[in-house]
C-alpha atoms as a PDB file:
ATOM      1  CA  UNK A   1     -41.815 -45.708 -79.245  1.00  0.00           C
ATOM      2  CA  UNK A   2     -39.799 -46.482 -82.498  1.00  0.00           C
ATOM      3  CA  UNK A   3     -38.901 -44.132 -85.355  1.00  0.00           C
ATOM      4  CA  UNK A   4     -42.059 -45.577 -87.297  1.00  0.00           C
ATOM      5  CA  UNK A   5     -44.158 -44.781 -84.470  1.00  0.00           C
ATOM      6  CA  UNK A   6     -42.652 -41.164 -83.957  1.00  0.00           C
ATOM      7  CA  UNK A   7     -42.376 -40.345 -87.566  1.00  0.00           C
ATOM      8  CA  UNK A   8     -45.857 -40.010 -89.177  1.00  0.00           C
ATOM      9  CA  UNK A   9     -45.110 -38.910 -92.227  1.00  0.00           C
ATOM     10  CA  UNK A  10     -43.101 -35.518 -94.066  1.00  0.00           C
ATOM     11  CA  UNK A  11     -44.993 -32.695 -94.698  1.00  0.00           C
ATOM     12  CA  UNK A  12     -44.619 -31.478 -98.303  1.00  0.00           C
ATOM     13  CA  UNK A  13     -45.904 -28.135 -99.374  1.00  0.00           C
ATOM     14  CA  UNK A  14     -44.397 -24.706-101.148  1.00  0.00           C
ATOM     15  CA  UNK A  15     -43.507 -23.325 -98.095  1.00  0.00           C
ATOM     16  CA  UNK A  16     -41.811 -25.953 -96.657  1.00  0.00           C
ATOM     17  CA  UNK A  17     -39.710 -26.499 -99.749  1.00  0.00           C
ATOM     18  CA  UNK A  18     -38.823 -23.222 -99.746  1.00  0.00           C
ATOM     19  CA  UNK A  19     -37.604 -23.579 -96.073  1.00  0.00           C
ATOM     20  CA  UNK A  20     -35.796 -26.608 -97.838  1.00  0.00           C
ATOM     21  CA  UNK A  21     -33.738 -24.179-100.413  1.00  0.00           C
ATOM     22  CA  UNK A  22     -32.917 -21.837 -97.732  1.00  0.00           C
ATOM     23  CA  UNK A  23     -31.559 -22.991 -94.525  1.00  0.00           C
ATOM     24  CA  UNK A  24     -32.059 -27.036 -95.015  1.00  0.00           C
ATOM     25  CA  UNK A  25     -34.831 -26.943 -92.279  1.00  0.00           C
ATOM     26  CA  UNK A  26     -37.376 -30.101 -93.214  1.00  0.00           C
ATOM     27  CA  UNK A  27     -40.836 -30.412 -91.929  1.00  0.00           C
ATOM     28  CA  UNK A  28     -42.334 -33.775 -90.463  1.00  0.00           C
ATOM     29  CA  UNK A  29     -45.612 -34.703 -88.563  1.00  0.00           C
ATOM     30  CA  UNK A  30     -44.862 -35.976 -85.379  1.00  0.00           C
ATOM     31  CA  UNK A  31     -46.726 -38.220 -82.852  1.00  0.00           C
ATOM     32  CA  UNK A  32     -48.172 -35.882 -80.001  1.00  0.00           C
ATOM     33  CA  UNK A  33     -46.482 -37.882 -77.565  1.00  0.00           C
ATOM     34  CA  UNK A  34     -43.045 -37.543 -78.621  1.00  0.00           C
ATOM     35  CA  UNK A  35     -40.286 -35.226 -77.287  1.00  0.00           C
ATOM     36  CA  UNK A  36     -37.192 -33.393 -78.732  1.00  0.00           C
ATOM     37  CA  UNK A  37     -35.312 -35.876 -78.286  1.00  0.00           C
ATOM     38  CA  UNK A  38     -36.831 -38.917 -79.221  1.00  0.00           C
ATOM     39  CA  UNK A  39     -37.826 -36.775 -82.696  1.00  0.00           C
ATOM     40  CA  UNK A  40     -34.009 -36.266 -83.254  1.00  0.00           C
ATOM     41  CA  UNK A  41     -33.566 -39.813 -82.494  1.00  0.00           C
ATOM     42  CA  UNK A  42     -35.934 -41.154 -84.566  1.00  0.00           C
ATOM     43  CA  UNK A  43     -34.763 -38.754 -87.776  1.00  0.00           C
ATOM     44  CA  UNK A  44     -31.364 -39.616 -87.254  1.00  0.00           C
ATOM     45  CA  UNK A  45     -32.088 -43.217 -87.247  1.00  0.00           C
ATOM     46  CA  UNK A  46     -34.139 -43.140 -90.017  1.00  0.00           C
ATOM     47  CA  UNK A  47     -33.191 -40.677 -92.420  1.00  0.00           C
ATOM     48  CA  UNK A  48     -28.782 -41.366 -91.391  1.00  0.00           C
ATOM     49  CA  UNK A  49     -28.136 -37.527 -91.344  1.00  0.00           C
ATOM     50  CA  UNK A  50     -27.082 -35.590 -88.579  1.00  0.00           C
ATOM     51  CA  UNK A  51     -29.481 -33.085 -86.654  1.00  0.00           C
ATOM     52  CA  UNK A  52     -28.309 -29.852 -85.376  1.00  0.00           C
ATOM     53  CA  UNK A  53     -31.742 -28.331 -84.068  1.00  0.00           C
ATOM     54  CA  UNK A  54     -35.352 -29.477 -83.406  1.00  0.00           C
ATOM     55  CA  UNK A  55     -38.347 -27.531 -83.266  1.00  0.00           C
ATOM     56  CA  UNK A  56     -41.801 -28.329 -82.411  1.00  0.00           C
ATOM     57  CA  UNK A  57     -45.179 -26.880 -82.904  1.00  0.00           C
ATOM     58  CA  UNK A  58     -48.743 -28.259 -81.952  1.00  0.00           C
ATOM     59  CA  UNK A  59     -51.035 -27.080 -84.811  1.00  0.00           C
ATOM     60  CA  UNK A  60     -54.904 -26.508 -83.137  1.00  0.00           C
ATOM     61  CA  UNK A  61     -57.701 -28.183 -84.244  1.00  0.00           C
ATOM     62  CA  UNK A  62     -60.177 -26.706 -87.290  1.00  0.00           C
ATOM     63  CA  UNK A  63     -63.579 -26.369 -87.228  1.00  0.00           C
ATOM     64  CA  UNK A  64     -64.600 -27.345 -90.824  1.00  0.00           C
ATOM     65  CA  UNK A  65     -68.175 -27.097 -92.173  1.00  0.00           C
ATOM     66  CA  UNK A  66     -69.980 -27.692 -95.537  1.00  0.00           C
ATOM     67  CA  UNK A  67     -73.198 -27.628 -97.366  1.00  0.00           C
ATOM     68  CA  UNK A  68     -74.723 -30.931 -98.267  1.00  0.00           C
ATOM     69  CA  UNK A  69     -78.516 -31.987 -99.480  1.00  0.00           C
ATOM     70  CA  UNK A  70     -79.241 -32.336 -96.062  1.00  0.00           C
ATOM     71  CA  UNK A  71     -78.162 -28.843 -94.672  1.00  0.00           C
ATOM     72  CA  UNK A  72     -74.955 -27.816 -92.312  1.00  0.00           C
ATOM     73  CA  UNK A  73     -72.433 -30.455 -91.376  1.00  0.00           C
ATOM     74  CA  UNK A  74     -69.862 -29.363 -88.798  1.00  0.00           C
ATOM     75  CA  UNK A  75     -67.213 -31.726 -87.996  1.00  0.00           C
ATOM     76  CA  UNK A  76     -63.176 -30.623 -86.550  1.00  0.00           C
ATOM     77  CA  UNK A  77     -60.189 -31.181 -88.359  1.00  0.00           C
ATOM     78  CA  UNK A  78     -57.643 -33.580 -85.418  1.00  0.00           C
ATOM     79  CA  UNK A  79     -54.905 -31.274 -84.140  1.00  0.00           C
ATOM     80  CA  UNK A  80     -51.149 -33.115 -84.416  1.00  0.00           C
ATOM     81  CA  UNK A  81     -47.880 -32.132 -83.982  1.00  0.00           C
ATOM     82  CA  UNK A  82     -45.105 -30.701 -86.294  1.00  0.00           C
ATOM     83  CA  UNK A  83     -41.654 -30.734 -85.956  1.00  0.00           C
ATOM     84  CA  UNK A  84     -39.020 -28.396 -87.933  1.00  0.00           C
ATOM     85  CA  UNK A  85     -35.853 -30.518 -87.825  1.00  0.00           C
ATOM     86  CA  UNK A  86     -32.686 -28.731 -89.183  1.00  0.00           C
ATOM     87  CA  UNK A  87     -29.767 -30.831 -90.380  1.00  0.00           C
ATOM     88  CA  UNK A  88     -26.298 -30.755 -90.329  1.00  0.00           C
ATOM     89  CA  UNK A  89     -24.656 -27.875 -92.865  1.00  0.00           C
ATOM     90  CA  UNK A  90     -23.438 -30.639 -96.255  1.00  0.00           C
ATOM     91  CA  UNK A  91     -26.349 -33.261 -95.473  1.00  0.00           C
ATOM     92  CA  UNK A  92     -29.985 -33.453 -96.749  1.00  0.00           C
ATOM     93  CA  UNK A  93     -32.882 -36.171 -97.071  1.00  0.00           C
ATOM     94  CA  UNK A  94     -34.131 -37.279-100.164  1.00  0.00           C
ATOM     95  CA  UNK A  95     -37.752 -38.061 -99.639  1.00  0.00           C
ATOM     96  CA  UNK A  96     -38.276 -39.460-103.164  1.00  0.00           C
ATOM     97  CA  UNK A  97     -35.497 -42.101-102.959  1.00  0.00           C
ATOM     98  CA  UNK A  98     -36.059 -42.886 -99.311  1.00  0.00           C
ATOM     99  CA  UNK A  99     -38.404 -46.154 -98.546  1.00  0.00           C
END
């Protein structure tokens, strides 16, 4: 797999932010398939910053229903994969710049 494969996309929400600000810890949605490793790899590629720890956390799967003209639907949210990568102390990733 390449870093565009690995990399889904960066997960952007209060709390992450604030794990941001604190300790430069940044949040990312992973393929399922992909290790430690090839998660560092792929940031490191991508992103040109150095990692110093990875993390990784399967989220389950939700059930979600809701009320429609034609009664109950019940459907599950898709689990996926998270990864807490924390960089190098001096070094951070600008997701707004970044293409």
């Amino acid at each position: 797999m390449n870093a565009n494969e690995i990399i889904i996309k960066p997960i952007l929400t209060e709390k992450t932010n604030k794990l941001t600000e604190k300790s430069a810890e940044y949040v990312f949605k992973v393929h399922k398939k992909a290790n430690k490793l090839e998660i560092k790899k792929a940031v490191e590629t991508f992103y040109n910053v150095k990692i110093e720890d990875v993390r990784t956390i399967i989220v389950p799967s939700k059930l979600k229903v809701r009320m429609t003209k034609k009664g109950l639907l019940e459907g599950r949210k898709q689990s996926y994969k998270k990864a807490v990568i924390k960089v190098a102390k001096g070094e951070t990733i600008d997701f707004y710049t970044q293409q």
